[in-house]
N, C-alpha and C. Protein backbone atom coordinates (compact mmCIF):
# COMPACT_ATOMS: atom_id res chain seq x y z
N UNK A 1 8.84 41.52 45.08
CA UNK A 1 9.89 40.75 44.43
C UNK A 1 9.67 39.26 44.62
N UNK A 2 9.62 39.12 45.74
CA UNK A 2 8.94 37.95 45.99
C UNK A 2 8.00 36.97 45.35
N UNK A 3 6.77 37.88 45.00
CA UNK A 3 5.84 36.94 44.39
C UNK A 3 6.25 37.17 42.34
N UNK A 4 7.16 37.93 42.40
CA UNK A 4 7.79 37.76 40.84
C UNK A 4 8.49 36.38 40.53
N UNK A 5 9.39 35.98 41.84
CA UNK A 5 9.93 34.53 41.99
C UNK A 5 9.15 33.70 41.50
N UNK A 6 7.99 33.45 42.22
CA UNK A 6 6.44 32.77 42.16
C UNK A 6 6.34 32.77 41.21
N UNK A 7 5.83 33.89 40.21
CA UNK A 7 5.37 33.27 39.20
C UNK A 7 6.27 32.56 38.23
N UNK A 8 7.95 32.86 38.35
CA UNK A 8 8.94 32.33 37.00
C UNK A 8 9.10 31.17 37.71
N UNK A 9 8.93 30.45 38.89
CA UNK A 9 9.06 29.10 39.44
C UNK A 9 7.89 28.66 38.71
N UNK A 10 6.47 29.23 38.89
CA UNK A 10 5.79 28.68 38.61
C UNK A 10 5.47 27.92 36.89
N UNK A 11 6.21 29.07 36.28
CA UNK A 11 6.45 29.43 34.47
C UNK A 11 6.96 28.03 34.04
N UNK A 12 8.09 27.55 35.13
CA UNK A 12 9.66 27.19 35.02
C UNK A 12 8.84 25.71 34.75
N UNK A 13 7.94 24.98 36.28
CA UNK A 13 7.64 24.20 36.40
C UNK A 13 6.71 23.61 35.27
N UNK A 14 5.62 24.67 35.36
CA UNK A 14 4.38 23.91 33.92
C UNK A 14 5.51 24.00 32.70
N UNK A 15 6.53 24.73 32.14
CA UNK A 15 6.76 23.93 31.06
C UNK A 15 7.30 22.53 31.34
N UNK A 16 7.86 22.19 32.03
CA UNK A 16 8.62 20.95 32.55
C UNK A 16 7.77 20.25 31.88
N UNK A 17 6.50 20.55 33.14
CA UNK A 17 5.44 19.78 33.13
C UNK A 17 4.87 19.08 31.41
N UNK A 18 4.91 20.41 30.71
CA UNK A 18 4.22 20.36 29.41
C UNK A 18 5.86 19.16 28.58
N UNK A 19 6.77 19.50 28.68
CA UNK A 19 7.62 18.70 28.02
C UNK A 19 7.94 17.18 28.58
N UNK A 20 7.49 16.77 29.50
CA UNK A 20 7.37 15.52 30.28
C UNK A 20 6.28 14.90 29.73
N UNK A 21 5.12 16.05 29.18
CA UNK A 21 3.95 14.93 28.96
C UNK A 21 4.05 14.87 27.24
N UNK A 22 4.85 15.70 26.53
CA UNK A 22 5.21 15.44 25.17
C UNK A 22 6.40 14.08 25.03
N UNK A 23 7.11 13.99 26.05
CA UNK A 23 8.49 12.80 26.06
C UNK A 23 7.36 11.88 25.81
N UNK A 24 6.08 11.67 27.02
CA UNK A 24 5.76 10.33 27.54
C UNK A 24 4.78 10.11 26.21
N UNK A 25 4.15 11.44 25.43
CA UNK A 25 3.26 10.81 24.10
C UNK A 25 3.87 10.64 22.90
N UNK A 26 5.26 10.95 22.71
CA UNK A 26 6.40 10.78 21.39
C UNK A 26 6.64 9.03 21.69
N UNK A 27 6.99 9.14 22.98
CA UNK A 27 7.79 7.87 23.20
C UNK A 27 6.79 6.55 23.40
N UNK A 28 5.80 6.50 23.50
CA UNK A 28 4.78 5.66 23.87
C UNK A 28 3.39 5.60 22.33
N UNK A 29 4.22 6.41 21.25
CA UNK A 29 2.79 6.54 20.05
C UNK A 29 3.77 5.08 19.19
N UNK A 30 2.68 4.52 18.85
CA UNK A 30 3.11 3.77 17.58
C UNK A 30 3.86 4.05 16.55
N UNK A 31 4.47 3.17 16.15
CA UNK A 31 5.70 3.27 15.41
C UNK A 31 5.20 3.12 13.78
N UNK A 32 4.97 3.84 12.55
CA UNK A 32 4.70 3.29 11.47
C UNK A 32 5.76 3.20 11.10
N UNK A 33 5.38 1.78 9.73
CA UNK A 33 6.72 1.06 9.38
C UNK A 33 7.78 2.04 8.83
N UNK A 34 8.78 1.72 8.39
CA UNK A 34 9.79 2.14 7.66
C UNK A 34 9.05 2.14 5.74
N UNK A 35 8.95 3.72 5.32
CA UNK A 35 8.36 3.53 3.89
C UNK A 35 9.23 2.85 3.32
N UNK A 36 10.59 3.35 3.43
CA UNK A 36 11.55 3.38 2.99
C UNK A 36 11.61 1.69 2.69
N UNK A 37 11.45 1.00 3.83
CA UNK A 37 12.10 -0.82 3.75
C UNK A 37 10.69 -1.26 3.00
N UNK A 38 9.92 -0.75 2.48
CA UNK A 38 8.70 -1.27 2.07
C UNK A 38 9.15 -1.85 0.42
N UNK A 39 8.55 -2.80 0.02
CA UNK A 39 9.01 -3.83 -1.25
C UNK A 39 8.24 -3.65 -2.24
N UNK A 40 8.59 -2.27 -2.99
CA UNK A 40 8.03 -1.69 -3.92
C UNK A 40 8.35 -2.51 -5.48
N UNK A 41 9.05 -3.91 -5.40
CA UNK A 41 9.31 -4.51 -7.17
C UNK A 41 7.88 -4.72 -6.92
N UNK A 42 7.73 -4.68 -8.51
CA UNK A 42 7.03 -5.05 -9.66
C UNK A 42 6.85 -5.95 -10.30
N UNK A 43 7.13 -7.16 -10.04
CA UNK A 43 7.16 -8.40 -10.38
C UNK A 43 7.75 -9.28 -9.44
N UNK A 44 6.53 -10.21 -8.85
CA UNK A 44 7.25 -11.17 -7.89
C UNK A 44 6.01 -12.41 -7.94
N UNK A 45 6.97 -13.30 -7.03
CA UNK A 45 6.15 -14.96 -7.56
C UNK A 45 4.92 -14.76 -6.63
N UNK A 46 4.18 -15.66 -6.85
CA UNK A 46 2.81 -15.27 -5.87
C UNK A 46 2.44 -16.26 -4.48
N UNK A 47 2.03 -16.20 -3.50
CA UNK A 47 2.55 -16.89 -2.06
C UNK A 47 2.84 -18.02 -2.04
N UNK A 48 2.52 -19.01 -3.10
CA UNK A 48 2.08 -20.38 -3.06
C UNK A 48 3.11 -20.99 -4.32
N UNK A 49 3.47 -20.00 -4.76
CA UNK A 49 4.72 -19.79 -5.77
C UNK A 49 3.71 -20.39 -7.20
N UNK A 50 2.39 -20.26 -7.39
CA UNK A 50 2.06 -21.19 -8.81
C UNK A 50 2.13 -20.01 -9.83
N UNK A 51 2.39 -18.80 -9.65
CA UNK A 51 2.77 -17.73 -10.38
C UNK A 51 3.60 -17.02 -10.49
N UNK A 52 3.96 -16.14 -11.08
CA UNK A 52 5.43 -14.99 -11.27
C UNK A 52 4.05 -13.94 -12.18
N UNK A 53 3.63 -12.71 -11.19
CA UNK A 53 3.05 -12.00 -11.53
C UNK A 53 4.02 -10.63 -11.67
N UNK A 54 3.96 -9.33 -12.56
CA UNK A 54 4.01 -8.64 -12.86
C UNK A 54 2.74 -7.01 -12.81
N UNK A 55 2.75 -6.27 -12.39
CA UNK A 55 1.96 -5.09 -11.74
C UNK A 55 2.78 -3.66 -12.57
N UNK A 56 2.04 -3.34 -13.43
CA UNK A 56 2.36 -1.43 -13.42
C UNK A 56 1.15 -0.42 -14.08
N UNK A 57 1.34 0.53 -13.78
CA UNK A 57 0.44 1.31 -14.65
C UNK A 57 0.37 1.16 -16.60
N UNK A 58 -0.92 0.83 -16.98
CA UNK A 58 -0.53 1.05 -18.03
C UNK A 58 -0.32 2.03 -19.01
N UNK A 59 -0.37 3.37 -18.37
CA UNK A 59 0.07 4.70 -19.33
C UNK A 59 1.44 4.79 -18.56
N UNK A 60 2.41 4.14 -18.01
CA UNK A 60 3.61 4.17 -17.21
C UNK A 60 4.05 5.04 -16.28
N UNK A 61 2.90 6.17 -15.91
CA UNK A 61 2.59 6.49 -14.85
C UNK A 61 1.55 6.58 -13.19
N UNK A 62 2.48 6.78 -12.15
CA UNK A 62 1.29 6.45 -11.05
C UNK A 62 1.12 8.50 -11.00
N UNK A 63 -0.83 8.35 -11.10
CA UNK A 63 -1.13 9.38 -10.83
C UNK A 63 -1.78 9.45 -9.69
N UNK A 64 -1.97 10.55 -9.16
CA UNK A 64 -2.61 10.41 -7.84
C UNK A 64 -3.46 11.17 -7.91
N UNK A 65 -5.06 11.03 -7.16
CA UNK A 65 -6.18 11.51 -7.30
C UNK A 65 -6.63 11.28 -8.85
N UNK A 66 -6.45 10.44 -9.47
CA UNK A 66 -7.27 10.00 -11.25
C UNK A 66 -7.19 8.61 -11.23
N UNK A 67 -8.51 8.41 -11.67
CA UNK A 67 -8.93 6.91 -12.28
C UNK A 67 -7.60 6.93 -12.84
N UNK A 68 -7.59 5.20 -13.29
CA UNK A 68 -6.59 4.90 -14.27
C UNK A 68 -6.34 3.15 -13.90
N UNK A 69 -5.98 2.69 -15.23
CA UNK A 69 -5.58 1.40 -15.57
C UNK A 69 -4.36 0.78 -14.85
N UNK A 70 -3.94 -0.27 -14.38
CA UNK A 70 -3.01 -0.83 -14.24
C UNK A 70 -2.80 -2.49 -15.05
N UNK A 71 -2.00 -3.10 -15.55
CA UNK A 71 -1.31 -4.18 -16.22
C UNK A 71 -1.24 -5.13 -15.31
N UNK A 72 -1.89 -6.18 -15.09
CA UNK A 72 -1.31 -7.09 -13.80
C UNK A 72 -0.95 -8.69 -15.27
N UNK A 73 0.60 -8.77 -15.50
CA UNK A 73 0.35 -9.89 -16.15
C UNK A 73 0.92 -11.31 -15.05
N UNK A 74 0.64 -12.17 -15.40
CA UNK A 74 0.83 -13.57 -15.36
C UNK A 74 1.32 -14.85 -15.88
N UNK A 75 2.22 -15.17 -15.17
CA UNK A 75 2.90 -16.49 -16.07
C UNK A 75 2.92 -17.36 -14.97
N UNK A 76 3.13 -18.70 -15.70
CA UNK A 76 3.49 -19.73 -15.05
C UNK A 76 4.87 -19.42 -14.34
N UNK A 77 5.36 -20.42 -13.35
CA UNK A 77 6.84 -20.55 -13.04
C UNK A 77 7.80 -20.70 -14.18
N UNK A 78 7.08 -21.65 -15.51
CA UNK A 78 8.01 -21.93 -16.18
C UNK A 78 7.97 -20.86 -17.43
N UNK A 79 7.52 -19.69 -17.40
CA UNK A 79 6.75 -18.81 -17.98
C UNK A 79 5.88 -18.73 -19.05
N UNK A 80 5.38 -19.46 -19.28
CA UNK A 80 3.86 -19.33 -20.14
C UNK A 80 2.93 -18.71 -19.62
N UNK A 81 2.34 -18.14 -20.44
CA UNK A 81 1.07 -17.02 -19.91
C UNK A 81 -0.22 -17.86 -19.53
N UNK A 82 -0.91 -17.03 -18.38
CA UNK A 82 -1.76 -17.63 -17.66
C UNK A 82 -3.23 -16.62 -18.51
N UNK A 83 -4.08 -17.90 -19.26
CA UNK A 83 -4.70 -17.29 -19.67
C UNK A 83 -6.21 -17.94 -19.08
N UNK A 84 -7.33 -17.14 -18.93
CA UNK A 84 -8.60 -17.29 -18.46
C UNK A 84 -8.71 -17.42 -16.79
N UNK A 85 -7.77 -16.49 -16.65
CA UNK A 85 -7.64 -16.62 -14.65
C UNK A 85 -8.63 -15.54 -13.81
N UNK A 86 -9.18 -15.57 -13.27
CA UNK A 86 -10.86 -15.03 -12.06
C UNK A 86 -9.79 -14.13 -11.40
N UNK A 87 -9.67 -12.80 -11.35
CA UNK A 87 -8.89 -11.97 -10.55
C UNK A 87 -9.46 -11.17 -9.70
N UNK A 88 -9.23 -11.40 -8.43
CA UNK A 88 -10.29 -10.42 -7.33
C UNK A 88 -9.31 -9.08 -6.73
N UNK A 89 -9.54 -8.34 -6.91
CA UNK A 89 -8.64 -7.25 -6.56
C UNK A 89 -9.00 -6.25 -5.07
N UNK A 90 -8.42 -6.33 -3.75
CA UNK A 90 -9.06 -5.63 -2.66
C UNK A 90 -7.44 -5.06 -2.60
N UNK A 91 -7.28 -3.97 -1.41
CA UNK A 91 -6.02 -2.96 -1.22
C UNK A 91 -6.71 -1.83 0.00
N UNK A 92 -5.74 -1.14 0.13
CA UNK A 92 -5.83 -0.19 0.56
C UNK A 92 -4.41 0.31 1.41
N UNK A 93 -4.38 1.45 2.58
CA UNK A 93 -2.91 2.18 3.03
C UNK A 93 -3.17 1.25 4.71
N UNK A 94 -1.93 0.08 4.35
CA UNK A 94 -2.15 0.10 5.79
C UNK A 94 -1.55 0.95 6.95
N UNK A 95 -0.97 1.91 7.04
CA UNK A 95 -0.91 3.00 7.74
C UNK A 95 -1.88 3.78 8.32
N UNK A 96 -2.96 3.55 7.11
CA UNK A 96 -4.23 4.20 7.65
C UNK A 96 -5.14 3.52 8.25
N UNK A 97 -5.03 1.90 8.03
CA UNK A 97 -6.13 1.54 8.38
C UNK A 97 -7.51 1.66 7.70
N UNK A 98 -7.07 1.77 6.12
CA UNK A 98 -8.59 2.19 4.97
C UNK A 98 -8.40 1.42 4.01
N UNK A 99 -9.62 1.00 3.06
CA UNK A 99 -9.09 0.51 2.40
C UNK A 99 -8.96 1.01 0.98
N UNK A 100 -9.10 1.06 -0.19
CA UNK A 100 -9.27 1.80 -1.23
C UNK A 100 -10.48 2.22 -1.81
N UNK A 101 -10.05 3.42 -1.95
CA UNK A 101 -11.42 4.47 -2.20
C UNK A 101 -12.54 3.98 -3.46
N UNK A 102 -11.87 2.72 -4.47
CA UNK A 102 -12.79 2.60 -5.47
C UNK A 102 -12.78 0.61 -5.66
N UNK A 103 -13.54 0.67 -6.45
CA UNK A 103 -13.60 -0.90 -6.09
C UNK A 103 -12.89 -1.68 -7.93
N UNK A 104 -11.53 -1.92 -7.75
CA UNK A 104 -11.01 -1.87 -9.02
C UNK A 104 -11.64 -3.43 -9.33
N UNK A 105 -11.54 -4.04 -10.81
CA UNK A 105 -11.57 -4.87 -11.26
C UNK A 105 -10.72 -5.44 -12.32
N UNK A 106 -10.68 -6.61 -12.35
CA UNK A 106 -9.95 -7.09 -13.69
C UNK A 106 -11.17 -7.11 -15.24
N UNK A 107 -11.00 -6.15 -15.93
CA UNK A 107 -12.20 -5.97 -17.48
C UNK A 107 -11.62 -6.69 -18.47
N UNK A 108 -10.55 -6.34 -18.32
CA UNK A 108 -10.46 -7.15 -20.18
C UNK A 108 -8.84 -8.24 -19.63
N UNK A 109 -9.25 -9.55 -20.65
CA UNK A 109 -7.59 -9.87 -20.90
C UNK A 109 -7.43 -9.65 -22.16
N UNK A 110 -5.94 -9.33 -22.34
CA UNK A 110 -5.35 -8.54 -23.84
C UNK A 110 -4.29 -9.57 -24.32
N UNK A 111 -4.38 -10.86 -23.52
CA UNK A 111 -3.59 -12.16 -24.10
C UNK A 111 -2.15 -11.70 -23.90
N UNK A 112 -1.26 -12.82 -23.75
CA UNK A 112 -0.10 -13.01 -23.61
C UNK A 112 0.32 -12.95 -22.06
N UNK A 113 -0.80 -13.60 -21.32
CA UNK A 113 -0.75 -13.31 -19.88
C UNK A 113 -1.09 -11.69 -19.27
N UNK A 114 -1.28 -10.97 -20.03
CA UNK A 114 -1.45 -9.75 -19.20
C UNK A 114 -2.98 -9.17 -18.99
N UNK A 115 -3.77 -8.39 -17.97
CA UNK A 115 -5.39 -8.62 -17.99
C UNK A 115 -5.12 -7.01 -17.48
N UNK A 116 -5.95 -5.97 -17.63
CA UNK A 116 -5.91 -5.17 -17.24
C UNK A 116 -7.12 -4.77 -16.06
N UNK A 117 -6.38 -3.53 -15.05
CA UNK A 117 -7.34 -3.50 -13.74
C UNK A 117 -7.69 -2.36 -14.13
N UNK A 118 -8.91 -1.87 -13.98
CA UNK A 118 -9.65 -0.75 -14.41
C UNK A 118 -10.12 0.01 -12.92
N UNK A 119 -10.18 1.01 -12.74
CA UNK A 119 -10.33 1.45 -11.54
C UNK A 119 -10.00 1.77 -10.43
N UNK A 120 -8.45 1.94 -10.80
CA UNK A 120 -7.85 2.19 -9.67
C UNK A 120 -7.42 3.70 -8.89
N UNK A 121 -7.66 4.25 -7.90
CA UNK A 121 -7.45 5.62 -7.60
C UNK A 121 -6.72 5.33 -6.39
N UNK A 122 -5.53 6.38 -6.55
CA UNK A 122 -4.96 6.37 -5.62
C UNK A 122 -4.62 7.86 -4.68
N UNK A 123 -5.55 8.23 -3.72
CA UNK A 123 -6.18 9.37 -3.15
C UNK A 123 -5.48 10.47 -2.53
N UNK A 124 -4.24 9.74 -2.05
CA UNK A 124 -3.43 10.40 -0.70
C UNK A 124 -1.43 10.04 -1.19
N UNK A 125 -0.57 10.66 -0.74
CA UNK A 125 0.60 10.02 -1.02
C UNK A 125 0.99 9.17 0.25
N UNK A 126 1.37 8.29 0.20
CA UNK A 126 1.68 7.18 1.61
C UNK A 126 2.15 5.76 0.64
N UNK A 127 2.21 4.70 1.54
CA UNK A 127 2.32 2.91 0.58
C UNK A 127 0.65 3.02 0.75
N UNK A 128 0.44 1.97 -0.24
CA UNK A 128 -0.77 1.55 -1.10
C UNK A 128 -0.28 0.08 -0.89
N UNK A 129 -0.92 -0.92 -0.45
CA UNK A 129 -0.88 -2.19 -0.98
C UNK A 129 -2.20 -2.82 -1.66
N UNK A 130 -1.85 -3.04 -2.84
CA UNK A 130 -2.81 -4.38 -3.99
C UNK A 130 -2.78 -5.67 -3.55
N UNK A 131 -3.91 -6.44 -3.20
CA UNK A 131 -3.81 -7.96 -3.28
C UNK A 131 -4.62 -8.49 -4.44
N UNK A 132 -4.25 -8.74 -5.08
CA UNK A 132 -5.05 -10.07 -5.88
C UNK A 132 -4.77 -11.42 -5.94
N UNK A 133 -6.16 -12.26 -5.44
CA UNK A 133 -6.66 -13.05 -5.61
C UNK A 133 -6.58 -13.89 -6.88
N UNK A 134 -5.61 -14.84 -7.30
CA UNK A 134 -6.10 -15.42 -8.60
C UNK A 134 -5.93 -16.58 -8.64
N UNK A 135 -7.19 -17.03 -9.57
CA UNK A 135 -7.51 -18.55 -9.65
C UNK A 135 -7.71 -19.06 -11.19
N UNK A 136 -7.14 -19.85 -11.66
CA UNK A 136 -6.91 -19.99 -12.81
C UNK A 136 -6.62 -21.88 -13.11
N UNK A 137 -6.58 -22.15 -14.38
CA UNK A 137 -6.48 -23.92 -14.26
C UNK A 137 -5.36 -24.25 -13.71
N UNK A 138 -4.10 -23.87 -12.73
CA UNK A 138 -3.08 -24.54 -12.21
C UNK A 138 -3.31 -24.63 -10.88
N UNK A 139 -4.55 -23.50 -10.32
CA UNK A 139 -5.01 -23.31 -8.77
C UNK A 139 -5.15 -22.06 -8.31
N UNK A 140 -5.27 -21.98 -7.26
CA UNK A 140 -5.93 -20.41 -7.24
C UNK A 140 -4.38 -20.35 -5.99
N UNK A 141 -4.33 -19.03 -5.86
CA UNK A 141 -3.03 -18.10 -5.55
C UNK A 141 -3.30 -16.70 -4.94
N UNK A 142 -2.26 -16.37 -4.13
CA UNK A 142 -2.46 -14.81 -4.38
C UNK A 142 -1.41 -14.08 -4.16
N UNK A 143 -1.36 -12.73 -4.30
CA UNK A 143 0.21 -11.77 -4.56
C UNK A 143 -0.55 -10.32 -3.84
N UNK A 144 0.36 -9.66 -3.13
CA UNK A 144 0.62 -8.28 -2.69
C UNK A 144 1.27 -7.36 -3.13
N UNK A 145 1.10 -6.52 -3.87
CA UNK A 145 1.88 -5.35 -4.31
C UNK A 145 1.62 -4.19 -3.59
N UNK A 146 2.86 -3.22 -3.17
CA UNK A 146 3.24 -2.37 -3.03
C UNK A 146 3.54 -1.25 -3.72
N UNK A 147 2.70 0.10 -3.46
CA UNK A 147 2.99 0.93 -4.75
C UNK A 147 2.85 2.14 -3.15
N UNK A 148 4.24 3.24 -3.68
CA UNK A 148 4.41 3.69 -3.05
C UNK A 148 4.13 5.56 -3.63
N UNK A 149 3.43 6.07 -2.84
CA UNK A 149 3.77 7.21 -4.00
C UNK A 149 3.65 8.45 -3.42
């Protein structure tokens, strides 16, 4: 009877044990952000304020795992379209720490400020952030978008 004690003391203790060392790795792992508070508009001015850019898919859906186009247009502050502007496009999930699986570009402008990005895949569901780079005759700039999906 005795050594039956033994072993349910012993049972009793390693789970302790095992739930003490789950408290100390819940409570001590990094925190990822809030998706939720993440700043998913679609149109916002760009850091330096010489733009008011605009971002969406252009078939008006985000697909996931397929090539596909996105709309990045451009205006001035006072809104006139920003036409003949150098757009460098880098991104990726910062949650993950990766950056995006394909290397998008700006191919065509279709006038009236808007240039389309060709190449964009978006691999996994999580936030996605877009930066582009743009430089154009008022100065060069840049903007972060958030696409959440």
């Amino acid at each position: 009877m005795a050594s039956l004690w033994r072993y349910v003391l012993a049972g009793l203790g390693l789970a302790a044990l095992l739930a003490g060392i789950l408290c100390v790795v819940y409570l001590t792992a990094p925190q990822a952000p809030q998706l939720a508070a993440a700043d998913i508009s679609r149109s916002k001015t760009t850091a330096h304020g010489l733009f008011v850019a605009s971002f969406e898919p252009e078939k008006g859906v985000i697909r996931q795992g397929e090539l596909q186009s996105w709309l990045l247009t451009l205006k001035t502050v006072a809104g006139a379209p920003v036409q003949g502007a150098a757009i460098a496009v880098s991104g990726g999930m910062p949650q993950h720490n990766h950056g995006l699986p394909t290397s998008p570009q700006a191919t065509d402008y279709l006038g009236d400020g808007r240039y389309r990005i060709d190449g964009l895949k978006f691999t996994m569901s999580g936030l996605w952030q877009l930066h582009f780079a743009i430089s154009a005759a008022a100065g060069s700039d840049t903007v972060v978008f958030n696409v959440l999906l």
